[in-house]
Protein backbone atom coordinates (compact mmCIF):
# COMPACT_ATOMS: atom_id res chain seq x y z
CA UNK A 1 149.37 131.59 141.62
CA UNK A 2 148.44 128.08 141.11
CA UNK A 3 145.51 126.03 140.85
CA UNK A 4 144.12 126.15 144.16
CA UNK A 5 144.21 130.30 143.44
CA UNK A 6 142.49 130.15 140.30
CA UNK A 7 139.55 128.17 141.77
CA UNK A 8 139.90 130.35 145.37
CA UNK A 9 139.14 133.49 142.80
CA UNK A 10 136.95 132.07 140.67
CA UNK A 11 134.61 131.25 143.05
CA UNK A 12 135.01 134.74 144.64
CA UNK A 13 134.00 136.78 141.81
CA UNK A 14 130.77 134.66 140.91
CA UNK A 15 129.61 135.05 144.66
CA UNK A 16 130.51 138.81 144.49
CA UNK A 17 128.36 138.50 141.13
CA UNK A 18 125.50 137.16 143.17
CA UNK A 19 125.87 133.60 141.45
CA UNK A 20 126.18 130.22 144.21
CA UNK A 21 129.44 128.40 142.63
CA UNK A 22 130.31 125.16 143.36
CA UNK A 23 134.01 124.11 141.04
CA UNK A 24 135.95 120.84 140.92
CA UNK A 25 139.35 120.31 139.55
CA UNK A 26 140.25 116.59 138.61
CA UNK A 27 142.86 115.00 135.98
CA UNK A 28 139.21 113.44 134.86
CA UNK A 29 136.26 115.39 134.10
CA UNK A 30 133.83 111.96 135.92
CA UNK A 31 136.06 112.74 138.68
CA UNK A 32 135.78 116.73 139.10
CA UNK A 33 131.93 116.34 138.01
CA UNK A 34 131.32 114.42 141.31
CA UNK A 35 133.90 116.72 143.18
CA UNK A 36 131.72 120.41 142.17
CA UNK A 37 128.23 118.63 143.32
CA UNK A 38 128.96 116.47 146.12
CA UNK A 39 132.52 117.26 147.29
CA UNK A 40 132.43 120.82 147.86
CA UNK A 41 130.07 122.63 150.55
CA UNK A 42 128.60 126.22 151.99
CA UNK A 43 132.29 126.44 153.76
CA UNK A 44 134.53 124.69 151.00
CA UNK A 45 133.39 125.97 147.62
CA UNK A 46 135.79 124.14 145.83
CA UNK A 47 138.16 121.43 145.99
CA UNK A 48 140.99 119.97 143.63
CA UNK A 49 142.78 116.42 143.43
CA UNK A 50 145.80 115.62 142.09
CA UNK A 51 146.15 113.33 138.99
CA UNK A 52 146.02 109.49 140.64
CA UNK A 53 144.39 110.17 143.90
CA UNK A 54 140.75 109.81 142.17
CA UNK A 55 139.98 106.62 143.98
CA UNK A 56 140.50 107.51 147.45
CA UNK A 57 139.06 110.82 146.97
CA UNK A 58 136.08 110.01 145.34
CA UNK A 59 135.54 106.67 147.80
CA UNK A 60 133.42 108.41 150.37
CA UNK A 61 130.83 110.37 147.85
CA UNK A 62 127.69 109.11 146.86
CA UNK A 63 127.02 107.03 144.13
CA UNK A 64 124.87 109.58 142.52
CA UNK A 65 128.45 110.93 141.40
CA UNK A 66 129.15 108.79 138.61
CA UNK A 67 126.32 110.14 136.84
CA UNK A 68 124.56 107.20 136.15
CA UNK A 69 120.59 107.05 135.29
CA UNK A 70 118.54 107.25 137.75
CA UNK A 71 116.72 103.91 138.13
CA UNK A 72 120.32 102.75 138.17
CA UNK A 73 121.35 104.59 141.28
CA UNK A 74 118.23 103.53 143.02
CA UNK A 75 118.81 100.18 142.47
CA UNK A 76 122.18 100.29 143.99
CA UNK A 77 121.49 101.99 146.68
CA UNK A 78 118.54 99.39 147.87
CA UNK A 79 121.54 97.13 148.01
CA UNK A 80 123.09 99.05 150.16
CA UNK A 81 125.78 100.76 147.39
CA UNK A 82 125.34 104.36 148.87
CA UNK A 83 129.09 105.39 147.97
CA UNK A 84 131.46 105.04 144.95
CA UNK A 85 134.20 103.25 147.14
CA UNK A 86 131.14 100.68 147.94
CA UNK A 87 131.74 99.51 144.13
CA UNK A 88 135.75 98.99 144.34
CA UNK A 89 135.70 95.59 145.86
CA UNK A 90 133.38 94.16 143.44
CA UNK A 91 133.57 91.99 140.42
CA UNK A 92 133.26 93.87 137.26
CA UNK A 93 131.58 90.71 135.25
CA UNK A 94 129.02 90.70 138.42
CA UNK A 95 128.49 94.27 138.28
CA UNK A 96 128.26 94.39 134.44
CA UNK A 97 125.58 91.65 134.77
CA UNK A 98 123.30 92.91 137.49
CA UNK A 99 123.59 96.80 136.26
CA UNK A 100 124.22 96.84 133.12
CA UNK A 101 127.67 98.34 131.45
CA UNK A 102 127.05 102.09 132.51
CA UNK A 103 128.43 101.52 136.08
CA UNK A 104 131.66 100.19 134.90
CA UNK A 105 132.01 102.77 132.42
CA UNK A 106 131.19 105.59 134.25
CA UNK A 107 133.33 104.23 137.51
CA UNK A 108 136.74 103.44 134.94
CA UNK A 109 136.08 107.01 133.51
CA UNK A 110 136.25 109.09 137.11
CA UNK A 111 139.19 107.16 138.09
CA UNK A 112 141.05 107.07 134.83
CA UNK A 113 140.70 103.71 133.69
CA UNK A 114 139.40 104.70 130.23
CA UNK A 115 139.39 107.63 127.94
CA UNK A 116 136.22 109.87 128.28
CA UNK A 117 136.62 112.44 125.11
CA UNK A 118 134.67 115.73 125.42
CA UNK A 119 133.09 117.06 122.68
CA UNK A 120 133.67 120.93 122.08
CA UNK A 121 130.29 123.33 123.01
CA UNK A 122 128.91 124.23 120.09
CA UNK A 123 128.30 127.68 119.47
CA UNK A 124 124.92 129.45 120.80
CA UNK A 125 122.02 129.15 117.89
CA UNK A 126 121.99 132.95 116.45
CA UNK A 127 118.03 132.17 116.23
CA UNK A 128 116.63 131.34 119.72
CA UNK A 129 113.66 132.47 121.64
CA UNK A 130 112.99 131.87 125.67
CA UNK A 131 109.81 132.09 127.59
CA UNK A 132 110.01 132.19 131.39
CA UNK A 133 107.04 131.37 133.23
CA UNK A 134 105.77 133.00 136.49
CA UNK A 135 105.21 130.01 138.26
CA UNK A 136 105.73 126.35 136.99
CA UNK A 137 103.49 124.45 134.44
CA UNK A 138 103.10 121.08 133.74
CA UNK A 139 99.91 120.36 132.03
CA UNK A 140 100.09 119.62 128.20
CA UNK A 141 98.24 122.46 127.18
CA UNK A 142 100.34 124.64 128.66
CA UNK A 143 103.13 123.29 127.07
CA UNK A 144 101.37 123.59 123.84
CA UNK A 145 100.67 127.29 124.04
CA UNK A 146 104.07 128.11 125.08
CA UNK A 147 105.25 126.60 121.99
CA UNK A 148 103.18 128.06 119.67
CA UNK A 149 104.75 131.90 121.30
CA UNK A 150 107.48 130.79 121.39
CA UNK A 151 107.25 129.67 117.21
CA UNK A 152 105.22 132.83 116.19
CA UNK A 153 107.98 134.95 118.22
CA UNK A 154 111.22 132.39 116.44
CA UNK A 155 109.45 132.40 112.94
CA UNK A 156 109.07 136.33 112.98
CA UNK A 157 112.60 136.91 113.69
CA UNK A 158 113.51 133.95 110.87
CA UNK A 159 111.23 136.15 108.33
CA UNK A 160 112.99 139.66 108.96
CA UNK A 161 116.63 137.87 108.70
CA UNK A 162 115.77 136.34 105.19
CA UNK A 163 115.82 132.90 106.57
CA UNK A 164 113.98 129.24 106.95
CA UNK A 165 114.57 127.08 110.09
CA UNK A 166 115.77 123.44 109.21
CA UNK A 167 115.91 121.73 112.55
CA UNK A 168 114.44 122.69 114.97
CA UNK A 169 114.59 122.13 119.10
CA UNK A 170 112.54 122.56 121.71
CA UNK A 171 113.90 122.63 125.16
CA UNK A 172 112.09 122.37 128.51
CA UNK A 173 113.99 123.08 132.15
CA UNK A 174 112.37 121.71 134.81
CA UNK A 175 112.22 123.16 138.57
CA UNK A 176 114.89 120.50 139.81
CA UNK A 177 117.88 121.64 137.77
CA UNK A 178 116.89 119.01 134.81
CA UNK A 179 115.76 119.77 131.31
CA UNK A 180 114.26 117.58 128.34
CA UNK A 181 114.26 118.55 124.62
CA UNK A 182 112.19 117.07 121.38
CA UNK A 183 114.33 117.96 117.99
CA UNK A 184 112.36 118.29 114.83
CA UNK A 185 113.69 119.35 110.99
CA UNK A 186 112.63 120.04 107.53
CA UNK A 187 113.68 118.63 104.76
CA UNK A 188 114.08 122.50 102.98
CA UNK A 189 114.10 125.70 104.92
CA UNK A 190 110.40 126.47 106.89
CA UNK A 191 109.26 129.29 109.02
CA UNK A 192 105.28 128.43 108.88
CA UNK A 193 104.41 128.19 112.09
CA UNK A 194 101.21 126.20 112.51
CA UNK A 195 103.26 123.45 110.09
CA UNK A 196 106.24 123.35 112.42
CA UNK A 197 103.58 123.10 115.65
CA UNK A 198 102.14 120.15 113.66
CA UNK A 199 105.30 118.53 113.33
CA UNK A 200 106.04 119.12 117.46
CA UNK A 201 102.76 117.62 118.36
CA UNK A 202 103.62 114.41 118.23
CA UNK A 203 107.04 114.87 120.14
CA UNK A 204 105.36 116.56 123.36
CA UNK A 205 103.76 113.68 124.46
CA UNK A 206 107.28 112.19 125.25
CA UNK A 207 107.97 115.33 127.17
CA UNK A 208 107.47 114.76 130.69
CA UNK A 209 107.62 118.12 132.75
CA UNK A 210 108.34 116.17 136.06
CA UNK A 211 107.71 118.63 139.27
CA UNK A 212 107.34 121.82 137.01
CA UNK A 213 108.54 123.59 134.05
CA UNK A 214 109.88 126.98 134.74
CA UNK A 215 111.48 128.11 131.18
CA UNK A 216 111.27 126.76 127.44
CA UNK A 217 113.64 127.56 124.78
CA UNK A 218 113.29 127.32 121.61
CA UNK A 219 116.54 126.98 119.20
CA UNK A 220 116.62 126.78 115.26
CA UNK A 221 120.26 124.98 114.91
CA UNK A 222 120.16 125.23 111.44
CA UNK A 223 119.01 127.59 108.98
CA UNK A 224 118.83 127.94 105.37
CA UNK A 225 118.07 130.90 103.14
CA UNK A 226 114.35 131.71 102.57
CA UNK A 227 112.53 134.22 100.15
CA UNK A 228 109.65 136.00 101.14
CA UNK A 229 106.54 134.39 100.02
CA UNK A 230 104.25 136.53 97.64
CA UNK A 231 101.01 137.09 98.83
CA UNK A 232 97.77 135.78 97.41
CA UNK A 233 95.47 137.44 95.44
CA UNK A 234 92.62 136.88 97.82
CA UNK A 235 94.56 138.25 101.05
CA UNK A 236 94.57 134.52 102.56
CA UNK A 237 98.07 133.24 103.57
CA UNK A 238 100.82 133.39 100.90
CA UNK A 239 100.56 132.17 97.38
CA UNK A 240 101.88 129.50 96.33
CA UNK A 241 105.11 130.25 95.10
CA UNK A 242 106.17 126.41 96.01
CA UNK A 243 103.89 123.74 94.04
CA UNK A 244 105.16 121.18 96.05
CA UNK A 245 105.30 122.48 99.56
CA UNK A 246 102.03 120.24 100.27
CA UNK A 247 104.66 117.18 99.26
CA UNK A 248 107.03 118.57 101.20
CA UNK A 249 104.89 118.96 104.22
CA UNK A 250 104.13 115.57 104.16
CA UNK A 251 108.01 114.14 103.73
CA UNK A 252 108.17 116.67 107.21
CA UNK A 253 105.76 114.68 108.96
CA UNK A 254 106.68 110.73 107.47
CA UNK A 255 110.14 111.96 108.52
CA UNK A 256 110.07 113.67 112.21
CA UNK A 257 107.56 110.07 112.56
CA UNK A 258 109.80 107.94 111.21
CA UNK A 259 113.03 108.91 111.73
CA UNK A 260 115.68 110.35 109.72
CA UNK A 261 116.41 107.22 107.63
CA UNK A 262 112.53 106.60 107.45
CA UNK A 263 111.98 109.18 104.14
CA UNK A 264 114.79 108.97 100.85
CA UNK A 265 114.58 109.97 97.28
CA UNK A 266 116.04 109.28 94.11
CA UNK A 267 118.79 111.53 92.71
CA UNK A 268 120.06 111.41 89.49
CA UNK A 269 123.69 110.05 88.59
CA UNK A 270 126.56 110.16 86.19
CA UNK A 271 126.07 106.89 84.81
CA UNK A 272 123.81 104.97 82.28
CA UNK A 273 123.73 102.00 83.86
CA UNK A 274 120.25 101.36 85.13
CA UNK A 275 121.58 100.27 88.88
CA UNK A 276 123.83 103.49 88.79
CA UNK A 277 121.72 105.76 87.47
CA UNK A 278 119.64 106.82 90.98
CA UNK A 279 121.08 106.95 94.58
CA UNK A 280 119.19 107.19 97.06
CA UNK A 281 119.73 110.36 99.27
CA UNK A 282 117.34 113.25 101.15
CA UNK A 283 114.00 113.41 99.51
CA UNK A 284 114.16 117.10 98.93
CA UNK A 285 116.92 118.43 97.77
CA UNK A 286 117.40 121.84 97.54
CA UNK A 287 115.09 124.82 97.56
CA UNK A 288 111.89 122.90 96.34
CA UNK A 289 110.67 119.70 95.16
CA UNK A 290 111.40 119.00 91.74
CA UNK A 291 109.05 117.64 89.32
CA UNK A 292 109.42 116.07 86.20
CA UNK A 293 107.55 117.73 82.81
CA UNK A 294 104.04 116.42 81.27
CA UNK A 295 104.64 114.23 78.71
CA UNK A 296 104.26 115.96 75.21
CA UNK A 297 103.74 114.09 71.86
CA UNK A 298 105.97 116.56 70.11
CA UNK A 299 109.44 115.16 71.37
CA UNK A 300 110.68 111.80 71.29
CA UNK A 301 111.55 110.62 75.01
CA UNK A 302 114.89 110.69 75.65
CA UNK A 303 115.66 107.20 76.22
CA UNK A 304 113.13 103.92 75.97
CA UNK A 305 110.76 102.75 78.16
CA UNK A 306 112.25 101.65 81.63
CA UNK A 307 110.53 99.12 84.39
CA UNK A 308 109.01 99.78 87.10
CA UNK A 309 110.64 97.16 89.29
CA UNK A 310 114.62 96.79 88.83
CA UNK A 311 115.95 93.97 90.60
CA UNK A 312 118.46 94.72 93.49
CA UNK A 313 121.23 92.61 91.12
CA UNK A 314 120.83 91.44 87.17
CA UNK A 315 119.89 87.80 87.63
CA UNK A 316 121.60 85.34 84.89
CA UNK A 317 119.34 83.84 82.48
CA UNK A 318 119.21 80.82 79.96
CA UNK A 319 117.83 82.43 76.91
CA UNK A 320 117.23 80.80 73.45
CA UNK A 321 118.11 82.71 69.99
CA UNK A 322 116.76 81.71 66.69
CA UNK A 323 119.73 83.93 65.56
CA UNK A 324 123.43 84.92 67.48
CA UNK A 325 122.35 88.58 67.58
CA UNK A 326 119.10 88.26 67.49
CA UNK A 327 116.39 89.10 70.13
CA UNK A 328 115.50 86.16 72.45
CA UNK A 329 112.88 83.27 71.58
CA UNK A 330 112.40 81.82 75.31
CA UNK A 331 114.49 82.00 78.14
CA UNK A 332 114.31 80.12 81.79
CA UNK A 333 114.38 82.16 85.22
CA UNK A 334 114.28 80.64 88.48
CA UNK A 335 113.05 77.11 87.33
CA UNK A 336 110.32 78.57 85.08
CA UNK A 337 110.51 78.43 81.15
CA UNK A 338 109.27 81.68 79.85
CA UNK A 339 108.06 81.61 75.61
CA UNK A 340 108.82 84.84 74.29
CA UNK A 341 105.62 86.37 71.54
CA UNK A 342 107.02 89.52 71.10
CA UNK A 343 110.52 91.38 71.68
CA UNK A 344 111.59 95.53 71.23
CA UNK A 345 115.35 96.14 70.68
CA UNK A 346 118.29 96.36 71.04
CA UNK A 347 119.23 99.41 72.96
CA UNK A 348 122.68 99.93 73.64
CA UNK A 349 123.76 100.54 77.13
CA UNK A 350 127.85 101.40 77.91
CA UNK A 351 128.98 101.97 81.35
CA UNK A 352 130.99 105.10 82.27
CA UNK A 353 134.18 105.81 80.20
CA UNK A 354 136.17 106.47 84.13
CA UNK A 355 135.25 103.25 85.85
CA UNK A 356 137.79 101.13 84.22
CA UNK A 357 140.11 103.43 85.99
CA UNK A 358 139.04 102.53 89.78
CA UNK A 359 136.50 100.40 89.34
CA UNK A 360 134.33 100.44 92.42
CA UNK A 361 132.45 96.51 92.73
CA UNK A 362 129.71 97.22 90.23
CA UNK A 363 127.14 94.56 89.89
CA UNK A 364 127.84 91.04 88.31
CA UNK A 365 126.80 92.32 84.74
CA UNK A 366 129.13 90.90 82.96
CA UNK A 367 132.14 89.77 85.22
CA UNK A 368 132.56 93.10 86.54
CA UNK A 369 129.66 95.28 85.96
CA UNK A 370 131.58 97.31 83.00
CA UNK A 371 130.79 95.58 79.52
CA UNK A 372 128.27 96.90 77.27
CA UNK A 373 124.80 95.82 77.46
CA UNK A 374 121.88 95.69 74.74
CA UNK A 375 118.73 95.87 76.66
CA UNK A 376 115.79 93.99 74.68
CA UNK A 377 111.79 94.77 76.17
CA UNK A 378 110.19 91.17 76.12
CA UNK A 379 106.55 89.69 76.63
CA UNK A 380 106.23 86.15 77.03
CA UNK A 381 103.20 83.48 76.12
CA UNK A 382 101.29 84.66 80.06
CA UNK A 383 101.86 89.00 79.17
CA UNK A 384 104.15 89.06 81.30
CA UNK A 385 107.18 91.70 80.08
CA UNK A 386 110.51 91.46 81.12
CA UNK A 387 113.86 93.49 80.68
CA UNK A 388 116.83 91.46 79.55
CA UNK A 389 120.26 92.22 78.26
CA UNK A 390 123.03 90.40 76.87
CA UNK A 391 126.67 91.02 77.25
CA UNK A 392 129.51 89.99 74.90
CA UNK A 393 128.83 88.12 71.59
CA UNK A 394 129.41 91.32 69.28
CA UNK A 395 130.49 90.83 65.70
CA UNK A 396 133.86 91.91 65.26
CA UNK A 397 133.39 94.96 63.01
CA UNK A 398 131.69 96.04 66.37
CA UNK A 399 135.08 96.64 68.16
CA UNK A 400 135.70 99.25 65.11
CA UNK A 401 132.34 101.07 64.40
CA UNK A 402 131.58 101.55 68.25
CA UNK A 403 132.42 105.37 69.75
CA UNK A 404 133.02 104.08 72.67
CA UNK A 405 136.41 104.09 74.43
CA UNK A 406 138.71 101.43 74.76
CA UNK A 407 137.31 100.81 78.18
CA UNK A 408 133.88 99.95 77.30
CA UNK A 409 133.66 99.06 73.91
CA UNK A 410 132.02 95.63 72.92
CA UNK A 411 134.74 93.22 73.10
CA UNK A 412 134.09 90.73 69.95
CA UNK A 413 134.95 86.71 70.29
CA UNK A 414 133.27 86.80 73.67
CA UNK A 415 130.00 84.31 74.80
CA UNK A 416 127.30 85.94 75.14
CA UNK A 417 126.12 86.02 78.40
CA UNK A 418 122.09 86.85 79.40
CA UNK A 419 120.61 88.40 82.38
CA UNK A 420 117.57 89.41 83.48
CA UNK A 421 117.37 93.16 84.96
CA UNK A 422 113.68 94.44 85.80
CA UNK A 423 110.29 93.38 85.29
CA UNK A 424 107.64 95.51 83.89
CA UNK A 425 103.43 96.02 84.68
């Protein structure tokens, strides 16, 4: 019974197992890291501390305990820091400022100073594929070739389950106990092979096999559901089912380049409003990349013509009015007078029927983002075309006749206020 038991038999059955065990039991898992690989020995295959005792028990083990970077322990050790009690007497704020923070941290987590969460192991990746090598390699080409087995053999396994890999890592352990991974993903579910070696390239430069590789692993962490692609008609790779997996293989490469912010779309939204109508999320959604249909002549487009360029917020305007509801004659915007020659609209614009239940900050159109808007298309004296709207100002039969709810309907009696909203080519 007891602690000391459990790591007595522990060790035991690995060694009867053939495995070489080395186990340390501390009330902090800095402190029973250093304990398993620098406190323990041939003779003493374990050890255990009780809760408190950290410092003097971990005072006479090597620096190289508090698992800080290499470079770091090097640099304390050339000043004669070999061991962790070395640190003790010194000033934090000196310590902090020749080292760095990762000293401190790492020497208040093994003795207990501050919190060190641990993250639960995730569970193995069902799609995985491993390559031991004979003897270590460490040229790139190597590398290279392993990769591509080790994709061809991941990718075939991917096809028979139905599926498509979405991130994807790479893993290399070195000779000395170390390892070093690249991480790739997709933006929709991919088993092509020479793509996803195209999207590696790039990331094995950064790998750097130190003294020898002696296995690679390759993991698919996530996967998605994939059909099987139809063949061609001419017997030359798989037809294309997808007319947008060229755009798609390009938002794989601007991303795993990038970054994983580098590469958004536009998704559609529940609102009307112009600066609501589009968030900005992954740029393909879904199965496939979604395109929008040729223009036809036969249908009238669903709403008018919108500008290319939409200013971040609706800028307030001076505008002129031969008329109180009538479209603009000039207007001024940022210190420039603008003479208006020719004007399309109104189109009316309400905001969301639910937003004058929580109403969420929406831009300063309006006081608060949630009047009604009409929208009027504008070209000026110089060709250039604007987007304006107006706000308040409505007739008071307009209060009556409008289907909108109580929440957004045009309030009559109110100043019309102008803004500014997008420009267009």
């Amino acid at each position: 019974g007891g602690e000391d038991a459990l790591l007595a038999d522990l060790c035991h059955r690995l060694e009867a197992a053939g495995y070489m065990a080395r186990a340390g039991l501390a009330a902090t898992p800095g402190a029973a890291w250093a304990l398993a690989r620098f406190g323990t020995n041939d003779t003493v295959p374990w050890r255990r501390i009780d809760g408190g005792r950290e410092k003097d028990a971990l005072a006479d083990l090597p620096v190289t305990g508090l698992r800080l970077a290499e470079e770091t322990t090097e640099a304390l050790m050339r000043l004669g820091l070999r061991r962790i009690g070395d640190l003790y007497p010194l000033s934090r704020a000196a310590l902090a400022l020749r080292f760095g923070l990762s000293p401190c941290l790492r020497l208040d987590q093994a003795l207990g100073d501050r919190d060190e969460p641990l993250s639960p192991l995730a569970p193995p990746p069902r799609f995985q594929v491993r390559l031991n090598f004979p003897e270590p390699i460490g040229r790139a080409d190597d590398i290279a070739q392993a990769l591509e087995r080790l994709l061809a053999a991941l990718t075939e396994r991917l096809a028979r389950a139905g599926k498509g890999a979405r991130r994807l890592e790479f893993t290399l352990y070195r000779v000395d106990g170390t390892a070093v991974a690249a991480a790739v993903g997709t933006a929709r579910p991919m088993r092509d092979a020479a793509h996803l070696a195209r999207l590696f390239r790039d990331k094995l430069d950064g790998l750097d096999p130190g003294f020898g590789i002696e296995t690679a692993l390759l993991a698919a962490r996530a996967v998605d559901p994939l059909a099987v692609d139809q063949a061609a008609l001419d017997g030359d790779g798989p037809a294309s089912s997808a007319p947008d997996s060229g755009l798609a293989r390009l938002i794989d490469r601007l991303a795993n380049r990038l970054g994983p912010g580098g590469v958004a779309g536009l998704h559609p939204r529940d609102s009307h409003l112009p600066e609501r109508a589009q968030a900005l999320g992954p740029p393909v959604p879904g199965q496939a990349v979604r395109r929008p249909p040729p223009p036809t002549t036969e249908a009238a487009p669903d709403t008018a013509p919108r500008p290319i360029h939409l200013l971040p917020q609706p800028e307030p305007i001076d505008v002129l009015t031969p008329t109180p509801l009538g479209p603009p004659a000039a207007f001024r915007w940022r210190r420039r007078q603008h003479r208006i020659v020719d004007a399309e609209g109104p189109e009316r614009i309400a905001p969301e029927w639910w937003r004058h239940l929580s109403p969420d900050g929406g831009p300063a159109g309006g006081a608060d983002g949630l009047e009604t808007r009409d929208y009027y298309r504008v070209e000026d004296d110089g060709g250039a075309r604007f987007w304006l709207y107006r706000t308040g100002g409505f007739p008071a039969d307009a209060a009556r006749d409008d289907q909108a709810t109580p929440a957004n309907r045009p309030r009559p009696g109110q100043a019309p206020k102008w803004f500014l909203h997008g420009l267009f080519p």
